[in-house]
C-alpha atoms as a PDB file:
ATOM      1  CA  UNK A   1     -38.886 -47.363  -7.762  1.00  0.00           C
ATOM      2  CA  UNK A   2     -40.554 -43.829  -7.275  1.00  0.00           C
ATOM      3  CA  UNK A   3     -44.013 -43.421  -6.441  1.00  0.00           C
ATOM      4  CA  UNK A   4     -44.317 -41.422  -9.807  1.00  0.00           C
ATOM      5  CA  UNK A   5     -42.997 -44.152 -11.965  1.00  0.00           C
ATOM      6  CA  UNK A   6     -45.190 -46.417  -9.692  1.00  0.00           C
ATOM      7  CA  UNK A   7     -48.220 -44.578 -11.159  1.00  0.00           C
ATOM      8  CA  UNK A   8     -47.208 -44.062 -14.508  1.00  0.00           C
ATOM      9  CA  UNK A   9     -47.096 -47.933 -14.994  1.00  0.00           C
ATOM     10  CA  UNK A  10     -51.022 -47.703 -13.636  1.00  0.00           C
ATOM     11  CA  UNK A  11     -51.623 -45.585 -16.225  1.00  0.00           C
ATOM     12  CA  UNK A  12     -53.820 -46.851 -18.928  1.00  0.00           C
ATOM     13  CA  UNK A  13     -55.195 -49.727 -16.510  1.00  0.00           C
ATOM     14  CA  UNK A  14     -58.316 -49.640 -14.742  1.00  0.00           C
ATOM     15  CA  UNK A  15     -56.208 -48.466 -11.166  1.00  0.00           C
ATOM     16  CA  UNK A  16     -55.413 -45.582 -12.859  1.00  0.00           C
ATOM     17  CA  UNK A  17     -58.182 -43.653 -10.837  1.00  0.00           C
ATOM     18  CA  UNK A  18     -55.675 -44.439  -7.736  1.00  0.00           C
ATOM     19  CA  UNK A  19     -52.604 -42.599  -9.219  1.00  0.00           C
ATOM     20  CA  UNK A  20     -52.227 -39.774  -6.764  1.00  0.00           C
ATOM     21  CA  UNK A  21     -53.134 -42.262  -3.552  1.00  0.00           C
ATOM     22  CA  UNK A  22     -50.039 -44.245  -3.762  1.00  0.00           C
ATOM     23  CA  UNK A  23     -47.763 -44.651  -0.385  1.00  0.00           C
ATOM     24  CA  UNK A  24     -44.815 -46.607   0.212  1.00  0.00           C
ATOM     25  CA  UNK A  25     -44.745 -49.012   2.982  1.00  0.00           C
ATOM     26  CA  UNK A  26     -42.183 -49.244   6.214  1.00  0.00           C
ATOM     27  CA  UNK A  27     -41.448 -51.979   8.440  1.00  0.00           C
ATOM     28  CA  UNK A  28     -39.429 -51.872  11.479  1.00  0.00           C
ATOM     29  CA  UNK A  29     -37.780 -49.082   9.974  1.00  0.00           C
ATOM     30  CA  UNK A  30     -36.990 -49.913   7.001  1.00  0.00           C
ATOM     31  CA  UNK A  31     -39.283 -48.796   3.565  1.00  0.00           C
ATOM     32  CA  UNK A  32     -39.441 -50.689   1.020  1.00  0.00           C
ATOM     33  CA  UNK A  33     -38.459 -49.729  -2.943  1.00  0.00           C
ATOM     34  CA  UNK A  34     -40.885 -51.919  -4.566  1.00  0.00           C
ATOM     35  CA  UNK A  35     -43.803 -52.422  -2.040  1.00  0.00           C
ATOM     36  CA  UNK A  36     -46.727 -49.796  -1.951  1.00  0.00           C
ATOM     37  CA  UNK A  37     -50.442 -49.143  -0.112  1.00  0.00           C
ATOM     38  CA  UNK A  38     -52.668 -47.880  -2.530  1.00  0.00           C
ATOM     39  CA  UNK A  39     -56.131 -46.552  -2.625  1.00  0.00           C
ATOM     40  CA  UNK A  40     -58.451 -44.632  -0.489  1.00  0.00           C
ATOM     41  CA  UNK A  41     -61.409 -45.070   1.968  1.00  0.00           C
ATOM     42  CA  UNK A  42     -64.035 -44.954  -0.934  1.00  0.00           C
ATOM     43  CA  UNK A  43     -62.367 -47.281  -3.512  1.00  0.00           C
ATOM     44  CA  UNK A  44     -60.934 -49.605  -1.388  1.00  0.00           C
ATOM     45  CA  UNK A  45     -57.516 -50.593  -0.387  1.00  0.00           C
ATOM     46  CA  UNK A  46     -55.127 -52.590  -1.813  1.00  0.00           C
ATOM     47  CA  UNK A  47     -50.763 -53.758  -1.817  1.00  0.00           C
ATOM     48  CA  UNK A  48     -48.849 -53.179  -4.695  1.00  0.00           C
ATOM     49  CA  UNK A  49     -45.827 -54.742  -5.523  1.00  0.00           C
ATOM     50  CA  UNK A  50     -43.216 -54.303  -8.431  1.00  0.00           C
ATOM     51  CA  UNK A  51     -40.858 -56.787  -9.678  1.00  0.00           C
ATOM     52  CA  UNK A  52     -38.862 -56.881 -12.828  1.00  0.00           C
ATOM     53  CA  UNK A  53     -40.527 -59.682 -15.318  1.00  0.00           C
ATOM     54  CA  UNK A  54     -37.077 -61.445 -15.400  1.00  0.00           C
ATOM     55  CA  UNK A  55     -37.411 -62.361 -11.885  1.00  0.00           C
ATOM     56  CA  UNK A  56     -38.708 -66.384 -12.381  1.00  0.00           C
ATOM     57  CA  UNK A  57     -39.031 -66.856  -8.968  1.00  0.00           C
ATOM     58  CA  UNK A  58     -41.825 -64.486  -9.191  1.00  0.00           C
ATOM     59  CA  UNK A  59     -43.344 -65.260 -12.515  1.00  0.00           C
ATOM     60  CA  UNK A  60     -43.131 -69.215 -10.990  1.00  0.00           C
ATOM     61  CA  UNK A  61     -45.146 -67.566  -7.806  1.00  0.00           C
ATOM     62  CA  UNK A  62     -47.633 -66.414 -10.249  1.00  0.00           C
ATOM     63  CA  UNK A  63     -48.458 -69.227 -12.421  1.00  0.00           C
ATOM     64  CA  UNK A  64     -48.699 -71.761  -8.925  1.00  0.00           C
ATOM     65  CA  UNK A  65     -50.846 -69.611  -6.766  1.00  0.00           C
ATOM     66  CA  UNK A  66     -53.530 -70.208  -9.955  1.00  0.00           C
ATOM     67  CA  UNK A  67     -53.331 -73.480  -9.586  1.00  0.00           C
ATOM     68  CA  UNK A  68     -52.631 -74.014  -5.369  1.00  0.00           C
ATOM     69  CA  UNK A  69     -55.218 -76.108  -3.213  1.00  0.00           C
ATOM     70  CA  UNK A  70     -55.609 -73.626  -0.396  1.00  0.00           C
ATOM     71  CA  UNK A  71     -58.304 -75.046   1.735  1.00  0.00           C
ATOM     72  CA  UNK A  72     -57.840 -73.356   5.044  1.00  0.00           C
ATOM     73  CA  UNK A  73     -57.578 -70.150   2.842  1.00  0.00           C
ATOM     74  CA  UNK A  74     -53.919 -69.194   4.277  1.00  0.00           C
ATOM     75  CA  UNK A  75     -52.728 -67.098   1.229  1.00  0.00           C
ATOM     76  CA  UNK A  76     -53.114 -63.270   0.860  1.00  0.00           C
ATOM     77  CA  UNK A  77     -54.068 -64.325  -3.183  1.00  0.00           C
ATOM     78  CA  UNK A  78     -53.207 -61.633  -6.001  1.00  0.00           C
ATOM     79  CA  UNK A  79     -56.290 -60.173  -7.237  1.00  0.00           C
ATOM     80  CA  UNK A  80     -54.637 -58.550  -9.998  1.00  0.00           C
ATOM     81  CA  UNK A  81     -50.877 -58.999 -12.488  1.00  0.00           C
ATOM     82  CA  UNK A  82     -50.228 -56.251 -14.707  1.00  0.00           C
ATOM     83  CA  UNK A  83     -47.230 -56.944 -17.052  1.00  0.00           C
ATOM     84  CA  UNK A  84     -45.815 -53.517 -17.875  1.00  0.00           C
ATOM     85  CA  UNK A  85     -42.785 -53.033 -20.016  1.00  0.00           C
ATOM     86  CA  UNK A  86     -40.093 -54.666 -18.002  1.00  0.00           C
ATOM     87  CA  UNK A  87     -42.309 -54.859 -14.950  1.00  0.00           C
ATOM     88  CA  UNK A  88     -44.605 -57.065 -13.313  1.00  0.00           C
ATOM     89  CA  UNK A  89     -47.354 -55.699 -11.124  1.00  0.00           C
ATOM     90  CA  UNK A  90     -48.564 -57.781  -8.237  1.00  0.00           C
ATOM     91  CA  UNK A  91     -51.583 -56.253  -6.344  1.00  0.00           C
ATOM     92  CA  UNK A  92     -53.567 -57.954  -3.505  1.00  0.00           C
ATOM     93  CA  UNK A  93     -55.887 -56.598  -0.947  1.00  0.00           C
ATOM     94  CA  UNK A  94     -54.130 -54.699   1.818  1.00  0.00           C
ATOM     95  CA  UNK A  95     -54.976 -56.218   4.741  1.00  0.00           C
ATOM     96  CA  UNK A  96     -55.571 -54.629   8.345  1.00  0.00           C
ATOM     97  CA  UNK A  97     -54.342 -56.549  11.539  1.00  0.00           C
ATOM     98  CA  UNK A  98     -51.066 -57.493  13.391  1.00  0.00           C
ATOM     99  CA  UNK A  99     -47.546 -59.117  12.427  1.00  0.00           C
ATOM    100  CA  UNK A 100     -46.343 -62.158  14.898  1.00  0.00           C
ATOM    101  CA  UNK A 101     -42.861 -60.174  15.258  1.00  0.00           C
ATOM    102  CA  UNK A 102     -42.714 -58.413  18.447  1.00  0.00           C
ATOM    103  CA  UNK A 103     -45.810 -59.319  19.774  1.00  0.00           C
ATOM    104  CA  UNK A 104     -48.176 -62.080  18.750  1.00  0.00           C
ATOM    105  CA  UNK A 105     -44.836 -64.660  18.672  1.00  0.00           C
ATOM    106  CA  UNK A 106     -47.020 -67.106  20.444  1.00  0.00           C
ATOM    107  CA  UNK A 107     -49.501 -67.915  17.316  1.00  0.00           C
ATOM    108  CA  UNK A 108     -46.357 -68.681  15.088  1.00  0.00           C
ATOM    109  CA  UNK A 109     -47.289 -72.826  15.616  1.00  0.00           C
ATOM    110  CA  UNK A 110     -50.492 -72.059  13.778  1.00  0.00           C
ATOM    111  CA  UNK A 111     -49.599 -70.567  11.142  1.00  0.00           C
ATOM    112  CA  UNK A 112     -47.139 -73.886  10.633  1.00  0.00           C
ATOM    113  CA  UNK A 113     -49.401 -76.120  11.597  1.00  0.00           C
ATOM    114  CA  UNK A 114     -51.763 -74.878   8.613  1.00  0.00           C
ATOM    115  CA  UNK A 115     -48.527 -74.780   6.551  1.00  0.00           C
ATOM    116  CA  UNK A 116     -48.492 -78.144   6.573  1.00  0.00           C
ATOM    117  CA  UNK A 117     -52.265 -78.648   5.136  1.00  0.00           C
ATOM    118  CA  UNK A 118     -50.993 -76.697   2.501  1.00  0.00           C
ATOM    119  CA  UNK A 119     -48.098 -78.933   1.858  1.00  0.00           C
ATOM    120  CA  UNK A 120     -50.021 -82.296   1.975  1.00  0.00           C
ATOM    121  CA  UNK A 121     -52.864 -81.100  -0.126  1.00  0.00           C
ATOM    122  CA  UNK A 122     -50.133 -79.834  -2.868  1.00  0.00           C
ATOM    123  CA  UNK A 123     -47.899 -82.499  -4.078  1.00  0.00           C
ATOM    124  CA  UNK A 124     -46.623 -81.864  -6.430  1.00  0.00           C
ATOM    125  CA  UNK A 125     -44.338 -82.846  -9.859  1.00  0.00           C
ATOM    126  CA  UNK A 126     -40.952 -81.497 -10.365  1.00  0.00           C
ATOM    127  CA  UNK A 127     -39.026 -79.134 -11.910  1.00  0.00           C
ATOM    128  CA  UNK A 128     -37.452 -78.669  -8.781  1.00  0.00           C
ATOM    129  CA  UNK A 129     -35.721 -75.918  -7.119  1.00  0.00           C
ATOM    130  CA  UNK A 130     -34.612 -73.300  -3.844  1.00  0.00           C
ATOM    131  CA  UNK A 131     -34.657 -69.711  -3.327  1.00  0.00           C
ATOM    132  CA  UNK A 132     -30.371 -70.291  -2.762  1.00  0.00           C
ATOM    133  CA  UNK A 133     -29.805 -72.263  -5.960  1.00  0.00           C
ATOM    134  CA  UNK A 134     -29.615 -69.323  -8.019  1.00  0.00           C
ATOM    135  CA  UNK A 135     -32.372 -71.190 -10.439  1.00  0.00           C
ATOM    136  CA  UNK A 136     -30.564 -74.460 -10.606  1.00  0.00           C
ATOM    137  CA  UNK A 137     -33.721 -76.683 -11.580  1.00  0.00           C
ATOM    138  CA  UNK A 138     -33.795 -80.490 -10.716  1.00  0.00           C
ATOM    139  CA  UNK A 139     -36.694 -83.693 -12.206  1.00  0.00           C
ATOM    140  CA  UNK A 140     -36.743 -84.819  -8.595  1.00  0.00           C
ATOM    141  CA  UNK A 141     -35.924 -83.704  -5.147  1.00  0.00           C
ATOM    142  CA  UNK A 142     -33.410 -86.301  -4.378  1.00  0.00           C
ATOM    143  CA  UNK A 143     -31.666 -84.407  -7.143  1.00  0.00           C
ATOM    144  CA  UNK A 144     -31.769 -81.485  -6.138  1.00  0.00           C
ATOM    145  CA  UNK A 145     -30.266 -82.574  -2.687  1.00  0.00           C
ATOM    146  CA  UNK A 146     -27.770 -84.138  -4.083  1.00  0.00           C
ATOM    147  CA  UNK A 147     -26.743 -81.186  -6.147  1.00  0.00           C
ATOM    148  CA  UNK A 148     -26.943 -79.187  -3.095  1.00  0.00           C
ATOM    149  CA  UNK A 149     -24.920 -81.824  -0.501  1.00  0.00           C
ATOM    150  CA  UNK A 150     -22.159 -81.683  -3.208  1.00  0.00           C
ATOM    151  CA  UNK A 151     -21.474 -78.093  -3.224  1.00  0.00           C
ATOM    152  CA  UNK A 152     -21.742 -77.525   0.486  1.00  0.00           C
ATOM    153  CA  UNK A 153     -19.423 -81.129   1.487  1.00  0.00           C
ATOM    154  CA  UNK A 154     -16.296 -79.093  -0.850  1.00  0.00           C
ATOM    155  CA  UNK A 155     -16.018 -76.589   2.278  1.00  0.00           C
ATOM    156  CA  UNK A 156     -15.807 -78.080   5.139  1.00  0.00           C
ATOM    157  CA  UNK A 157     -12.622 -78.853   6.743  1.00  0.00           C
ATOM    158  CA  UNK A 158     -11.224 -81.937   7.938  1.00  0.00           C
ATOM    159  CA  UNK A 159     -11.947 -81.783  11.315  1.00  0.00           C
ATOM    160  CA  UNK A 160     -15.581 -83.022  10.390  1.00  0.00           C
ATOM    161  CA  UNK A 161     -16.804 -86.083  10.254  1.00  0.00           C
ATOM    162  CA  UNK A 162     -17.842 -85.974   6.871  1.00  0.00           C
ATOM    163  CA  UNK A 163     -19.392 -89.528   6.934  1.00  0.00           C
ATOM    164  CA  UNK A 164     -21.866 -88.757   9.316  1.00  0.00           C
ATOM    165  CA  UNK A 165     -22.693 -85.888   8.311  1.00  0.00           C
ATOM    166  CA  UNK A 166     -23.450 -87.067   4.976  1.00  0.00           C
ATOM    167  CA  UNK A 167     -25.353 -90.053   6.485  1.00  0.00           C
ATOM    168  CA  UNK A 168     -27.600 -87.057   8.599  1.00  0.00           C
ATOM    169  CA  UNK A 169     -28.168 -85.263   5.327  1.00  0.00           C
ATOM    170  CA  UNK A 170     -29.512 -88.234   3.842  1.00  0.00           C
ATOM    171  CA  UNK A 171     -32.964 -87.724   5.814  1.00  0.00           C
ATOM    172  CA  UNK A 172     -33.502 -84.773   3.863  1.00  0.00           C
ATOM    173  CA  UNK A 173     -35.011 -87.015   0.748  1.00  0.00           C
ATOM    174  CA  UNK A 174     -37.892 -88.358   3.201  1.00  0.00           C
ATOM    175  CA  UNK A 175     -39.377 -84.932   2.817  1.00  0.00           C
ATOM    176  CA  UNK A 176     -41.934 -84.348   0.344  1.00  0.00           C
ATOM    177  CA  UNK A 177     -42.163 -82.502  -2.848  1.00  0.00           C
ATOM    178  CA  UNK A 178     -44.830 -80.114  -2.993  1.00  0.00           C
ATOM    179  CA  UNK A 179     -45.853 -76.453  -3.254  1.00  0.00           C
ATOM    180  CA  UNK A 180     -43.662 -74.648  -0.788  1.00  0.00           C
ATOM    181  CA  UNK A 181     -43.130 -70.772   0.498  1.00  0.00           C
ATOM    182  CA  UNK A 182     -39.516 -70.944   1.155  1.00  0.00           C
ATOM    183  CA  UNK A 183     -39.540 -67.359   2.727  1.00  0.00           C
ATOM    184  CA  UNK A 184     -41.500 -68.461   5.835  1.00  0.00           C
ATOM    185  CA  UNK A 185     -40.203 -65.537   7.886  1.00  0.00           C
ATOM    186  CA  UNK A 186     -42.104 -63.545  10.418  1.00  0.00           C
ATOM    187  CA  UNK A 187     -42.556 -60.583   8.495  1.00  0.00           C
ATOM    188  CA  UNK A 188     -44.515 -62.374   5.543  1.00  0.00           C
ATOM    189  CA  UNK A 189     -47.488 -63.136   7.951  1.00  0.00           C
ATOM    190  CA  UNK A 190     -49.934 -61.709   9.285  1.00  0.00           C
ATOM    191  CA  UNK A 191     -53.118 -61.656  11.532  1.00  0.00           C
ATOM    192  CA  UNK A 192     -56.134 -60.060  10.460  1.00  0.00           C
ATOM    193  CA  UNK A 193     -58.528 -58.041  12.322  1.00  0.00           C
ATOM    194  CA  UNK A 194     -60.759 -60.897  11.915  1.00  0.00           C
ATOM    195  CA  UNK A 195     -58.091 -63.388  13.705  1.00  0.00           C
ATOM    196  CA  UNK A 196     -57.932 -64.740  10.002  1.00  0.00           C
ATOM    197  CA  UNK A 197     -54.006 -65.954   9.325  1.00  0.00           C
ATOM    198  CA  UNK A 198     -52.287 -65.333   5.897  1.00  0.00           C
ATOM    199  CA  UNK A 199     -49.119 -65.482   4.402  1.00  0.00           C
ATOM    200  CA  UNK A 200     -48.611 -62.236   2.841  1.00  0.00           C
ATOM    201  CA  UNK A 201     -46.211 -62.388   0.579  1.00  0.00           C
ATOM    202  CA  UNK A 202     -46.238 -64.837  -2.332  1.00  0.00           C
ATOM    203  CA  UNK A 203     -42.754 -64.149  -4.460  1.00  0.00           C
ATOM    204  CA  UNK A 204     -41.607 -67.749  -3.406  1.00  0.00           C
ATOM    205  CA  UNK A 205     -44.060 -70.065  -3.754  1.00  0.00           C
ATOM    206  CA  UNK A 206     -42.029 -73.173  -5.818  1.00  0.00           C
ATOM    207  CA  UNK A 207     -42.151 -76.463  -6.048  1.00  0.00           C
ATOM    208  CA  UNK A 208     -39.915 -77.846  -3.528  1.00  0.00           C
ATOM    209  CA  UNK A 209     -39.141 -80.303  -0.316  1.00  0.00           C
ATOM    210  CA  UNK A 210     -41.281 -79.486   2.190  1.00  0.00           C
ATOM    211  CA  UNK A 211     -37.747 -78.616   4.669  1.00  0.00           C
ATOM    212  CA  UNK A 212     -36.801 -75.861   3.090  1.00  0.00           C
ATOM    213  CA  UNK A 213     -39.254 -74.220   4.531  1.00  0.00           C
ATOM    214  CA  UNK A 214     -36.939 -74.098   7.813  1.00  0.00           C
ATOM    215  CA  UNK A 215     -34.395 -71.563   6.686  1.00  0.00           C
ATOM    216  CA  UNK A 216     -35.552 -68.819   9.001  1.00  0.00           C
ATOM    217  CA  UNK A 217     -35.211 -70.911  11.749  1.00  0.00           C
ATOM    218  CA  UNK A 218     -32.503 -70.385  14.368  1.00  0.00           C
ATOM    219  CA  UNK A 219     -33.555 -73.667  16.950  1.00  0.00           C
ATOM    220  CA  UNK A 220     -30.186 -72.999  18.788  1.00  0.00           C
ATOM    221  CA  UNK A 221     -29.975 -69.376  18.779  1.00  0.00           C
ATOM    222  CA  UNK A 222     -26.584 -69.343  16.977  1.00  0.00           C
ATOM    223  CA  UNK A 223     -27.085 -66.113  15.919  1.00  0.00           C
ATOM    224  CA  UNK A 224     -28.512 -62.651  17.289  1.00  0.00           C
ATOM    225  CA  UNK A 225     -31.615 -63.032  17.744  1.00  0.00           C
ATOM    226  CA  UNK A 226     -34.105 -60.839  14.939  1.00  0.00           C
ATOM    227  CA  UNK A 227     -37.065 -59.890  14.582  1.00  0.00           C
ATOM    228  CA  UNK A 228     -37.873 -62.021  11.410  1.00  0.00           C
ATOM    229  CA  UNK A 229     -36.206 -65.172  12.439  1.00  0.00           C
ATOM    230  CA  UNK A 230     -37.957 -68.134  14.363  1.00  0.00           C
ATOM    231  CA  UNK A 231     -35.570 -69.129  17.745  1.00  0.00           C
ATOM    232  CA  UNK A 232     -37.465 -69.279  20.714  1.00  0.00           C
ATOM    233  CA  UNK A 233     -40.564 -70.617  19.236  1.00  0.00           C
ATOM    234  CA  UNK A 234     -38.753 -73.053  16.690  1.00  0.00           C
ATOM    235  CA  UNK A 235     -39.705 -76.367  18.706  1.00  0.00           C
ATOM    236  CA  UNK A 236     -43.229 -75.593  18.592  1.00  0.00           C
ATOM    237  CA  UNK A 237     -43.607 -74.342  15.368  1.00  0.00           C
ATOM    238  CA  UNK A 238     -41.680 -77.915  14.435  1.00  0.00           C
ATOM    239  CA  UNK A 239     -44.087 -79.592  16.529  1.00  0.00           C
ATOM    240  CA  UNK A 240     -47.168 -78.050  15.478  1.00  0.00           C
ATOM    241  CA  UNK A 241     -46.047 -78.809  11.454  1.00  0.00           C
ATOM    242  CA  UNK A 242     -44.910 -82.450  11.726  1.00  0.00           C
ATOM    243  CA  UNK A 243     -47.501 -83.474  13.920  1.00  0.00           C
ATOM    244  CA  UNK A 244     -49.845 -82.115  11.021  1.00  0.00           C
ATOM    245  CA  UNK A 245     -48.358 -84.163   9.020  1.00  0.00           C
ATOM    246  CA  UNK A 246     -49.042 -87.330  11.082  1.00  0.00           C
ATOM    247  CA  UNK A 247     -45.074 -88.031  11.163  1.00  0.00           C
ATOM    248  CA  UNK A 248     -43.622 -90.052  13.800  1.00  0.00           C
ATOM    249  CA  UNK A 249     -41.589 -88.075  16.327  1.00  0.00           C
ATOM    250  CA  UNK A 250     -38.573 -90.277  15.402  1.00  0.00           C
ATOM    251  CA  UNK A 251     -38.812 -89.594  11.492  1.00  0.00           C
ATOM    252  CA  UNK A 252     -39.318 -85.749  12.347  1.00  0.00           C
ATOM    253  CA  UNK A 253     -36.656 -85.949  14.835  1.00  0.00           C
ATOM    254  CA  UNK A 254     -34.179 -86.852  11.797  1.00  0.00           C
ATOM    255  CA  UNK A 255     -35.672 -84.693   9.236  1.00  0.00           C
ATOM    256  CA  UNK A 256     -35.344 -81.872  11.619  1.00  0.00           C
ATOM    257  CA  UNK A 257     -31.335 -83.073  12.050  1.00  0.00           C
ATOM    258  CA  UNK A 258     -31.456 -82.980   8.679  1.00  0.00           C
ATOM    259  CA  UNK A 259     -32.790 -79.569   7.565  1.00  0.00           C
ATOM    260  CA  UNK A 260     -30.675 -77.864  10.606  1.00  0.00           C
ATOM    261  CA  UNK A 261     -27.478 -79.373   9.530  1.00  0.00           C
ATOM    262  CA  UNK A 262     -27.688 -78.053   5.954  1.00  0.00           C
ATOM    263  CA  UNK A 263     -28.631 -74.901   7.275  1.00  0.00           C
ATOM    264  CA  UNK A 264     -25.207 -74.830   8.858  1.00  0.00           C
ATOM    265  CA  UNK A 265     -23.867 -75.647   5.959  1.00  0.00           C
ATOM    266  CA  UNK A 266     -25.357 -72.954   3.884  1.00  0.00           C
ATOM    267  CA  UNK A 267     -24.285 -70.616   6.534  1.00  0.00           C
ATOM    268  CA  UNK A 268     -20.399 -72.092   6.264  1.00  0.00           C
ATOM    269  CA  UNK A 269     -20.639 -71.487   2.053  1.00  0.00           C
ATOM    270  CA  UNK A 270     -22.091 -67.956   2.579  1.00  0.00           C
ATOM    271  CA  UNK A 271     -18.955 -67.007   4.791  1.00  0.00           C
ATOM    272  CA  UNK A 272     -16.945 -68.922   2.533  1.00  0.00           C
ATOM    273  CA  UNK A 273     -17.777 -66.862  -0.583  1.00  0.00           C
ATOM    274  CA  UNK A 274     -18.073 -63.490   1.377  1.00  0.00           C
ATOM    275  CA  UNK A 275     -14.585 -64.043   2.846  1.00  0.00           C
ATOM    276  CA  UNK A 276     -15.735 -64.142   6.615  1.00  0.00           C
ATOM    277  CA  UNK A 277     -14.518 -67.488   7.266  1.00  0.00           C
ATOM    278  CA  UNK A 278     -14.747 -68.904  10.625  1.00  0.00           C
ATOM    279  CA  UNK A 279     -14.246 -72.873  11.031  1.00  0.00           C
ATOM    280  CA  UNK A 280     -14.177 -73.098  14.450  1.00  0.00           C
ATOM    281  CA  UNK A 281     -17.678 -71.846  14.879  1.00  0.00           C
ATOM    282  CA  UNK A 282     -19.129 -74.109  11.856  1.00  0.00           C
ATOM    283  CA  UNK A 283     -17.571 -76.683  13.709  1.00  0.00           C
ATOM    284  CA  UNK A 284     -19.153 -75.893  16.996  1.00  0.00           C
ATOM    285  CA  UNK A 285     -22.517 -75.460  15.258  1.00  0.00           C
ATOM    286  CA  UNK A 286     -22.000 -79.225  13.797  1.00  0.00           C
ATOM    287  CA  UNK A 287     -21.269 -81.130  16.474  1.00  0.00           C
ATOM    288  CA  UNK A 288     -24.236 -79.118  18.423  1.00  0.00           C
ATOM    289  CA  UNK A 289     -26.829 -80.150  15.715  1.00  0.00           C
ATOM    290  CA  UNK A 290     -25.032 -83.512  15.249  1.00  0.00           C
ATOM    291  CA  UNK A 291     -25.203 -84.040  19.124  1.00  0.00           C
ATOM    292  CA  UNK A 292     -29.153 -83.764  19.444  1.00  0.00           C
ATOM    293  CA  UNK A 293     -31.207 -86.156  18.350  1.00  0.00           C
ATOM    294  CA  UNK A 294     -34.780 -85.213  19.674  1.00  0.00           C
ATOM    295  CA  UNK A 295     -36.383 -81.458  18.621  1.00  0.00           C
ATOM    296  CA  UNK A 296     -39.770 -82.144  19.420  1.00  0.00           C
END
């Protein structure tokens, strides 16, 4: 969206005296559509973000950050929504500090160990659901597991050992089901100037298991390595959470397993639907995550 049709949905509210001090916002270049600075040294400054009102990942956001326990104060809250036609506008204060994504790598076990306060402190009642099941909502998280084992077991080939890794996958329901940001990635957090750590951006915060906050995690490197993704720091940061949690290292050691494996697996349907198959290499990945039994 332009910066003029940006202000012309602040017209009428009480940030219209900021129309004219609107900027969008870049990050290792790339600028974003939808995201915006806005204000001035006098008035204040503030992020601006606009989402079509259809998104319900969003609108969920919304309505759970109302009602989140956030004791250690870890969430960049919205101060304002402004529903607008066939927008939603999401402002928060702009905040000054540093990203953990070139530098700053080192405090990424903080901000999951306070990820998990979050989670235990927010359990939470179902619907169910995940940023990759395109809305698919589920009573209970064993469900939704289910649901999700199901669709991912249909591609892989016979060369797996389907058994076992259906048996792995199984640790998945001794998560828990809670309030969750499933876009834990490097570039939604941030350091303030007063050392202060936030997640700062809210669009999926759902009711979920607690392991699918792993996504962005790339433990074994099977990938290039970017600048959002977690790889070199992705024991500690697993550390640092489950030992929050008070788990044992053995039951974090197979939820771990667990969450890795269906990552691979979500990886295998991606390339199966985009037409980049490549068995071999989902293979390899399997037996790698299927071969180690201690992450932390």
């Amino acid at each position: 969206m332009e910066i003029k049709d940006v202000e012309k949905s602040l017209s009428g509210t009480k940030y219209e005296p900021f129309i004219g001090f609107l900027q969008k916002i870049s990050l290792k270049n790339h600028t974003y559509d939808n995201h915006y600075k806005m204000g001035n040294e006098q008035q204040g400054y503030f992020s601006i973000k606009i989402r079509e009102i259809t998104e319900q990942n969003v609108i969920n956001s919304v309505n759970l950050l109302k009602i989140i326990n956030d004791k250690e104060n870890i969430i960049n809250q919205n101060v304002e929504i402004i529903k607008n036609n066939n927008n939603i506008i999401i402002i928060s204060k702009w905040l000054e500090g540093k990203q953990p994504i070139d530098n700053n790598r080192e405090s990424l076990p903080v901000f999951f160990s306070k990820l998990a306060v979050l989670n235990k402190n927010n359990i939470i009642n179902g619907p169910f659901t995940s940023m990759y099941l395109d809305y698919k909502y589920f009573d209970n998280i064993n469900e939704l597991i289910d649901w999700e084992i199901n669709n991912h077991k249909k591609y892989l080939t016979r060369n797996i050992d389907i058994k076992l890794v259906l048996d792995i996958l199984e640790y998945l329901k001794n998560g828990i089901s809670c309030i969750i940001n499933e876009d834990m990635n490097c570039g939604n957090l941030f350091i303030t100037s007063e050392e202060k750590y936030k997640i700062i951006d809210t669009e999926w915060f759902i009711k979920g298991s607690n392991l699918y906050q792993f996504q962005h995690f790339d433990y074994f490197a099977f990938d290039e390595k970017k600048w959002h993704k977690i790889t070199d720091e992705a024991g500690e940061c697993y550390r640092a959470y489950f030992e929050e949690l008070n788990i044992s290292y053995k039951d974090a050691n197979d939820q771990i397993r667990a969450i890795e494996l269906l990552n691979v697996l979500r990886e295998n349907t991606y390339w199966k639907h985009t037409g980049k198959d490549n068995d071999k290499e989902i293979e390899r990945r399997i037996k790698i995550v299927i071969g180690k039994e201690k992450y932390i």
